[in-house]
N, C-alpha and C. Protein backbone atom coordinates (compact mmCIF):
# COMPACT_ATOMS: atom_id res chain seq x y z
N UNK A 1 -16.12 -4.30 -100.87
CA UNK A 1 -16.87 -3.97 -99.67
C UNK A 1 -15.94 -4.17 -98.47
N UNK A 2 -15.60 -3.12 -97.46
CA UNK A 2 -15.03 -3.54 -96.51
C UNK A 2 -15.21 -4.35 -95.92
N UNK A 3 -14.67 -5.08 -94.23
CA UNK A 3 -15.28 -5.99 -93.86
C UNK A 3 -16.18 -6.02 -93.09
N UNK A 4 -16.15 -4.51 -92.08
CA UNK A 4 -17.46 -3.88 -91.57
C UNK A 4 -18.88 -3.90 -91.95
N UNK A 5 -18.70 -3.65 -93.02
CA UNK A 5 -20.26 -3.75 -94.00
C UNK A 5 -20.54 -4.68 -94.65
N UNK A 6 -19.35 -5.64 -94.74
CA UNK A 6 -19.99 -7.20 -95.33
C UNK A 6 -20.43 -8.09 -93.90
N UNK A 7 -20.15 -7.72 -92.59
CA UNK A 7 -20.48 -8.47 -91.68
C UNK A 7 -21.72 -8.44 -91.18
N UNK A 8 -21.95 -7.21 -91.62
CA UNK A 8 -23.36 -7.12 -91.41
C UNK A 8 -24.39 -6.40 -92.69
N UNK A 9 -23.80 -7.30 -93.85
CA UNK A 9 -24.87 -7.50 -94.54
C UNK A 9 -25.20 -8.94 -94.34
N UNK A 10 -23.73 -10.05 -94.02
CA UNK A 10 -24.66 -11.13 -93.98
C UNK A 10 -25.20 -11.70 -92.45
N UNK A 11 -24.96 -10.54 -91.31
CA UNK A 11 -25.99 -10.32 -90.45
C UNK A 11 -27.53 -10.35 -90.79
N UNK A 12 -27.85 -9.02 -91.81
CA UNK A 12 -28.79 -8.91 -91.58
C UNK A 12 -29.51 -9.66 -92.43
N UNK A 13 -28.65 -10.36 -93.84
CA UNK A 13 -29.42 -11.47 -94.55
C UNK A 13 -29.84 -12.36 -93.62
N UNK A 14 -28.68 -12.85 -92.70
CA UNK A 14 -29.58 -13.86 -92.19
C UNK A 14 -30.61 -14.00 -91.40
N UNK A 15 -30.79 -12.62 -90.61
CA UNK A 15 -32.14 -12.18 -89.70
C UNK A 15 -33.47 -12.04 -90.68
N UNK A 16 -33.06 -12.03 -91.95
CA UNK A 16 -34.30 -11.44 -93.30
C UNK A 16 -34.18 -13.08 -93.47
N UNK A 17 -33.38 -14.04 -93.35
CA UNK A 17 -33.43 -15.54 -94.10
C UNK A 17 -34.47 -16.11 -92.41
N UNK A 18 -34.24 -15.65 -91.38
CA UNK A 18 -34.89 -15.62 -90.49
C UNK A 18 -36.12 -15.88 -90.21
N UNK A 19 -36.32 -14.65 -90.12
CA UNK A 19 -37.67 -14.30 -90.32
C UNK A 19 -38.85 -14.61 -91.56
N UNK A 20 -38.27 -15.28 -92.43
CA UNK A 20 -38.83 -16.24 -94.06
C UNK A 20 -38.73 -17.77 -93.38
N UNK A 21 -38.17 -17.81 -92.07
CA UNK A 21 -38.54 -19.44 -91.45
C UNK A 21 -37.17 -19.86 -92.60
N UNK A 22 -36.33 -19.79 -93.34
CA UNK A 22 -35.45 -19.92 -93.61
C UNK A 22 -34.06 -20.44 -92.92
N UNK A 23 -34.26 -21.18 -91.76
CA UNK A 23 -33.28 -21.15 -90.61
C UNK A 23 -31.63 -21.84 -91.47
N UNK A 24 -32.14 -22.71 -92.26
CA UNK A 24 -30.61 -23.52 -93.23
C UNK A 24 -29.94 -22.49 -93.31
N UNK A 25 -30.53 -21.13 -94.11
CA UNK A 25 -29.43 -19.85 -94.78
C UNK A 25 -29.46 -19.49 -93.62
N UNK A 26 -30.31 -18.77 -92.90
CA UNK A 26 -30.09 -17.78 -91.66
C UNK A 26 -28.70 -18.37 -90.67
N UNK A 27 -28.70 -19.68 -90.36
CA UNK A 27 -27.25 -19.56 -90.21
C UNK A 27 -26.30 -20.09 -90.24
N UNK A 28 -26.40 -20.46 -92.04
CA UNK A 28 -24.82 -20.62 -92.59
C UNK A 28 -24.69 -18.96 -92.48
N UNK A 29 -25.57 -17.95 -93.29
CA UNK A 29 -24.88 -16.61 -93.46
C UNK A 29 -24.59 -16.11 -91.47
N UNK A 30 -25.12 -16.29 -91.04
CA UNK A 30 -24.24 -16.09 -89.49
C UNK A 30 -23.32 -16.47 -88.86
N UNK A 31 -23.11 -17.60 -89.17
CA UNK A 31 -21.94 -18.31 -89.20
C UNK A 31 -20.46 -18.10 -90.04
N UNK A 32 -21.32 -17.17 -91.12
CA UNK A 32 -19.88 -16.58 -91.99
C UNK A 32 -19.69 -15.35 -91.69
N UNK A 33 -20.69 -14.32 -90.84
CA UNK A 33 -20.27 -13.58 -89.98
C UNK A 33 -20.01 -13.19 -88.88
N UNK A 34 -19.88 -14.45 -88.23
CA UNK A 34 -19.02 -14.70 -86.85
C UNK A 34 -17.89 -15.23 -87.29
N UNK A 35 -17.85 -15.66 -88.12
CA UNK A 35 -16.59 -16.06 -88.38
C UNK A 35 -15.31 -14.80 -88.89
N UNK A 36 -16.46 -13.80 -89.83
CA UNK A 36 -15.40 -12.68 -90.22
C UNK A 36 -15.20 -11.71 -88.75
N UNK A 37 -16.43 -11.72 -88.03
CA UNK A 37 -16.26 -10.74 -86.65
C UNK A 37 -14.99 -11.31 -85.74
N UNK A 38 -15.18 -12.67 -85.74
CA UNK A 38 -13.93 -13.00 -84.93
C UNK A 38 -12.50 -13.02 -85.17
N UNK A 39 -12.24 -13.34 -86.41
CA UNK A 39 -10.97 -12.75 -87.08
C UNK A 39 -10.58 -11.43 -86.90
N UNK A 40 -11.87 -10.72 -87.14
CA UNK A 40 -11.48 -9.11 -87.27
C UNK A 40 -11.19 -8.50 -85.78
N UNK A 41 -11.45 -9.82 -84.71
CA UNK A 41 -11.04 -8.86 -83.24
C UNK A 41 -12.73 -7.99 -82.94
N UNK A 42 -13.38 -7.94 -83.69
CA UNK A 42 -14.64 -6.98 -83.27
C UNK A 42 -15.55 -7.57 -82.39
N UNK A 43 -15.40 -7.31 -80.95
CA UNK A 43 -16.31 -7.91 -80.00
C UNK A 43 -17.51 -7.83 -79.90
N UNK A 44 -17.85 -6.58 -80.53
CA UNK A 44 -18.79 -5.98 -80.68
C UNK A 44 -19.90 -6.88 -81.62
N UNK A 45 -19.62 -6.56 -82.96
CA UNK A 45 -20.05 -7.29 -83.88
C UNK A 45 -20.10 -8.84 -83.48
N UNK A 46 -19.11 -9.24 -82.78
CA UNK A 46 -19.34 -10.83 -82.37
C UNK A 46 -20.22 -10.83 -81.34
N UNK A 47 -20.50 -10.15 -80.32
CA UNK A 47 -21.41 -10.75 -79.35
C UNK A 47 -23.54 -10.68 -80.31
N UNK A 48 -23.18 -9.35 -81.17
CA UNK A 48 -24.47 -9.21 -81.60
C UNK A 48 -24.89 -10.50 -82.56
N UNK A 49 -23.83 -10.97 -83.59
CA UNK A 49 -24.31 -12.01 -84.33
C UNK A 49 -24.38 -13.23 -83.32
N UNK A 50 -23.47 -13.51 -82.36
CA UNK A 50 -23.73 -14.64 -81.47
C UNK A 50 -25.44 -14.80 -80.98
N UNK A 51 -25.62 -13.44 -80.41
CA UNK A 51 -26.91 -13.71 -80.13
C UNK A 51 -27.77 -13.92 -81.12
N UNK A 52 -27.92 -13.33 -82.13
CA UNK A 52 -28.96 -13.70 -83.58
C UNK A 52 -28.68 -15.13 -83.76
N UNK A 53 -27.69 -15.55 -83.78
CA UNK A 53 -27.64 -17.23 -83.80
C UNK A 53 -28.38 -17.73 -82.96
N UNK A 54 -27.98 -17.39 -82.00
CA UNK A 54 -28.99 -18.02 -80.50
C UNK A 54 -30.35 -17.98 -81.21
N UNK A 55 -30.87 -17.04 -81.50
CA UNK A 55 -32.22 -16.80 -81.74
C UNK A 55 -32.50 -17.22 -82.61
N UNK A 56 -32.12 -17.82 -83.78
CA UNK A 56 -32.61 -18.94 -84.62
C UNK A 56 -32.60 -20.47 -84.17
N UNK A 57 -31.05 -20.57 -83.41
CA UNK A 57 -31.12 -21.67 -82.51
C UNK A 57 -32.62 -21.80 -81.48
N UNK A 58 -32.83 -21.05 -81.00
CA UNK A 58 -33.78 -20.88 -80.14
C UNK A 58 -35.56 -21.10 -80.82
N UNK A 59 -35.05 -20.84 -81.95
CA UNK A 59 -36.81 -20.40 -83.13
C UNK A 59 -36.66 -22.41 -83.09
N UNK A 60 -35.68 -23.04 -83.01
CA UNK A 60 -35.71 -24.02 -83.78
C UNK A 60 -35.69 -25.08 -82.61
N UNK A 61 -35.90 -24.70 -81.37
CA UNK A 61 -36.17 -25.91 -80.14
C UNK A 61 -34.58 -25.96 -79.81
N UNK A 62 -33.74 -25.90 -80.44
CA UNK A 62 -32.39 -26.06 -79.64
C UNK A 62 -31.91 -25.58 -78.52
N UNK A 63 -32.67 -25.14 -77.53
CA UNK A 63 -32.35 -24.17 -76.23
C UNK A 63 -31.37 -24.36 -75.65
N UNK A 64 -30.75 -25.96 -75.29
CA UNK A 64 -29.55 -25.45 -74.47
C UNK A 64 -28.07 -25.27 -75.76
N UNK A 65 -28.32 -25.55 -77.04
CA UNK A 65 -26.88 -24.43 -78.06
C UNK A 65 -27.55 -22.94 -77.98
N UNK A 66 -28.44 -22.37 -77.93
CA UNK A 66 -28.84 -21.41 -77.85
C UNK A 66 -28.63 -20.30 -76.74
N UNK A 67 -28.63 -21.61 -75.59
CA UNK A 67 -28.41 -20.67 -74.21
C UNK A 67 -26.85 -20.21 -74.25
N UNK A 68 -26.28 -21.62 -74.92
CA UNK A 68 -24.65 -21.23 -74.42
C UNK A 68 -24.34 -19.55 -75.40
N UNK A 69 -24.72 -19.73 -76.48
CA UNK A 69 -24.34 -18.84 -77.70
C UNK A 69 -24.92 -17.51 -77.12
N UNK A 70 -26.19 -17.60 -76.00
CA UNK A 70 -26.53 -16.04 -75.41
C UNK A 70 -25.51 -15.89 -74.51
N UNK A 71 -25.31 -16.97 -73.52
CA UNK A 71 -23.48 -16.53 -72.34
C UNK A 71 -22.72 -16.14 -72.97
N UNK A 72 -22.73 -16.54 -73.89
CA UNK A 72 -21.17 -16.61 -74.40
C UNK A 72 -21.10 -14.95 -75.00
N UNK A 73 -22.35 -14.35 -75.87
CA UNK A 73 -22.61 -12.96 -76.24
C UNK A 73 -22.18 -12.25 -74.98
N UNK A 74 -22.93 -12.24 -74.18
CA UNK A 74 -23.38 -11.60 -73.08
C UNK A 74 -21.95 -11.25 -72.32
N UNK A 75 -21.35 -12.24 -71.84
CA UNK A 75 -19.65 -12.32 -71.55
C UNK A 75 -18.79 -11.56 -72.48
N UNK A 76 -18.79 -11.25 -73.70
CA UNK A 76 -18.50 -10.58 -74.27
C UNK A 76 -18.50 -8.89 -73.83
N UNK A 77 -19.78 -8.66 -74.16
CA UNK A 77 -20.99 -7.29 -73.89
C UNK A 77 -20.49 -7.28 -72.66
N UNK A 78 -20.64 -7.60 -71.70
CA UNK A 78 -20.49 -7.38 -70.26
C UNK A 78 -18.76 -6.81 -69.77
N UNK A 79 -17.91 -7.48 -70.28
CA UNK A 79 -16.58 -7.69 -70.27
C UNK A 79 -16.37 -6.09 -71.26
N UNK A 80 -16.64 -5.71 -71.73
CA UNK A 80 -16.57 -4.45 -73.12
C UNK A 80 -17.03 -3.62 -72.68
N UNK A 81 -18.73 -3.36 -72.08
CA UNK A 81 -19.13 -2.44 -71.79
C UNK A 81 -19.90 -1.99 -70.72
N UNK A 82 -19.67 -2.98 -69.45
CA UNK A 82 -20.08 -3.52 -68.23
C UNK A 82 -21.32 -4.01 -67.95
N UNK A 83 -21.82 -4.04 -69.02
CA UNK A 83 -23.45 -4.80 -69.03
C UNK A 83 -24.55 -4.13 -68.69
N UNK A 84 -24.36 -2.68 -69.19
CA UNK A 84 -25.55 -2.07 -68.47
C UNK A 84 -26.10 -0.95 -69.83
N UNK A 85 -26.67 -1.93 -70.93
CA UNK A 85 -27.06 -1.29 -72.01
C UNK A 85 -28.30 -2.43 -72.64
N UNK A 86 -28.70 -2.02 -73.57
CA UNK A 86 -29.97 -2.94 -74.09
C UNK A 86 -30.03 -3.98 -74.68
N UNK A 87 -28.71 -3.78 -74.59
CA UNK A 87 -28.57 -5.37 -75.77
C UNK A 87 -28.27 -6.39 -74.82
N UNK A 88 -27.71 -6.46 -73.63
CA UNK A 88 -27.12 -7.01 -71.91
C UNK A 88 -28.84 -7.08 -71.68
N UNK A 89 -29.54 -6.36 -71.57
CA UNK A 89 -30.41 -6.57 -71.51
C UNK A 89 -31.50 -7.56 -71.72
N UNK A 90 -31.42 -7.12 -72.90
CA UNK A 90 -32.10 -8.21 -74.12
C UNK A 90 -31.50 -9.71 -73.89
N UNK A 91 -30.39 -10.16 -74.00
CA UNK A 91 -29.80 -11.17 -73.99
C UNK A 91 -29.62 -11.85 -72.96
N UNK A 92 -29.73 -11.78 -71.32
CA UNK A 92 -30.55 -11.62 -70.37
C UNK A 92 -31.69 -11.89 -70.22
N UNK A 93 -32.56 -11.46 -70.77
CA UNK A 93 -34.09 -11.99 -71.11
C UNK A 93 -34.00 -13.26 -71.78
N UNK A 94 -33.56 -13.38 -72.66
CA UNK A 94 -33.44 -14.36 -73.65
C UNK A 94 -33.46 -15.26 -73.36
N UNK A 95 -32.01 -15.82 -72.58
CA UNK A 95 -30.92 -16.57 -71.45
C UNK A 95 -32.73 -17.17 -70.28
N UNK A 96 -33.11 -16.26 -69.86
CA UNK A 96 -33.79 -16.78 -69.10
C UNK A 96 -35.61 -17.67 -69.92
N UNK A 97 -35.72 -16.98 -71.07
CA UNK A 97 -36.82 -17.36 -71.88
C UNK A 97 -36.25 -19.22 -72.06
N UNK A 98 -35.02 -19.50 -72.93
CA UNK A 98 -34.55 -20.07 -73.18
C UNK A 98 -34.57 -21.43 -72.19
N UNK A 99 -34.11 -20.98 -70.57
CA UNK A 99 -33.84 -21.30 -69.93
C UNK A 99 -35.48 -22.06 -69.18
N UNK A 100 -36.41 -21.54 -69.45
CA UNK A 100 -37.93 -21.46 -68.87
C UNK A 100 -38.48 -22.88 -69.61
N UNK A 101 -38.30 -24.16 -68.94
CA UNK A 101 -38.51 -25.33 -69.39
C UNK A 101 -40.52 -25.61 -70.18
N UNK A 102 -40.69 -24.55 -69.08
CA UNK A 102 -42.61 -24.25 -69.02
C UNK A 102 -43.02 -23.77 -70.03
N UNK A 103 -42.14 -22.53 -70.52
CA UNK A 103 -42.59 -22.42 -71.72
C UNK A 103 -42.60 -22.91 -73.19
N UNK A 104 -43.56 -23.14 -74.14
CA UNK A 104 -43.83 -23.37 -74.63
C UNK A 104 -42.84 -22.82 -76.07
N UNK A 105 -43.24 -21.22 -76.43
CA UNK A 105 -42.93 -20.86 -76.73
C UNK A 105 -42.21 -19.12 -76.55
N UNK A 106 -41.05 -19.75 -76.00
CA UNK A 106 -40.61 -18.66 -75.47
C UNK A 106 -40.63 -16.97 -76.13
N UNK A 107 -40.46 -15.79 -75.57
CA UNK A 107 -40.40 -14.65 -76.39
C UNK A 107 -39.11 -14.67 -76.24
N UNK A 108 -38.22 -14.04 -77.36
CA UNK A 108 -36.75 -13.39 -77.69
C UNK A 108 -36.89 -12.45 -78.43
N UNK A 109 -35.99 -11.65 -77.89
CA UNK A 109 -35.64 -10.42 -78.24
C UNK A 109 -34.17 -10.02 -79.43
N UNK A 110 -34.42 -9.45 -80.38
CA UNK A 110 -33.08 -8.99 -81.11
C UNK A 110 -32.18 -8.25 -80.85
């Protein structure tokens, strides 16, 4: 399997380990594909799994590792493609859900 398509199979395992409340797998397997995105130079692929981390970070009360892991996406995205697409968007929202001490349970976006 190239490394394109193994990065985001264990992307999307871990959004499927996710969403099963599974957070242990959801992100070791994200963590092994940030790890292959960042080797590989793919900013791309790294800012998207950064944020899916966030968002398990985030499912799991950890808000401020969560917030940094949405900057840190977002700086990416922004720096690449000037920040004016849906995923800048999304992650943006997030950043501020995250950030919203009041809420309870914040909404995030993928």
């Amino acid at each position: 399997m190239c490394a394109a398509k193994e990065i985001g199979a264990l992307n999307t395992q871990g959004m499927q380990a996710m969403g099963r409340g599974d957070y242990m797998n959801a992100e070791f397997m994200l963590h092994q594909a940030l790890r292959k995105a960042t080797a590989l130079g793919a900013e791309g692929y790294t800012a998207k799994i950064q944020n899916n981390l966030a968002l398990i970070l985030a499912a799991q009360g950890k808000h401020p590792e969560a917030a940094r892991l949405f900057r840190a996406a977002l700086d990416v995205l922004e720096r690449k493609t000037g920040g004016n697409n849906r995923l800048c968007e999304s992650i943006r929202n997030n950043i501020e859900a995250v950030g919203d001490a009041a809420s309870a349970s914040p909404r995030l976006a993928a």
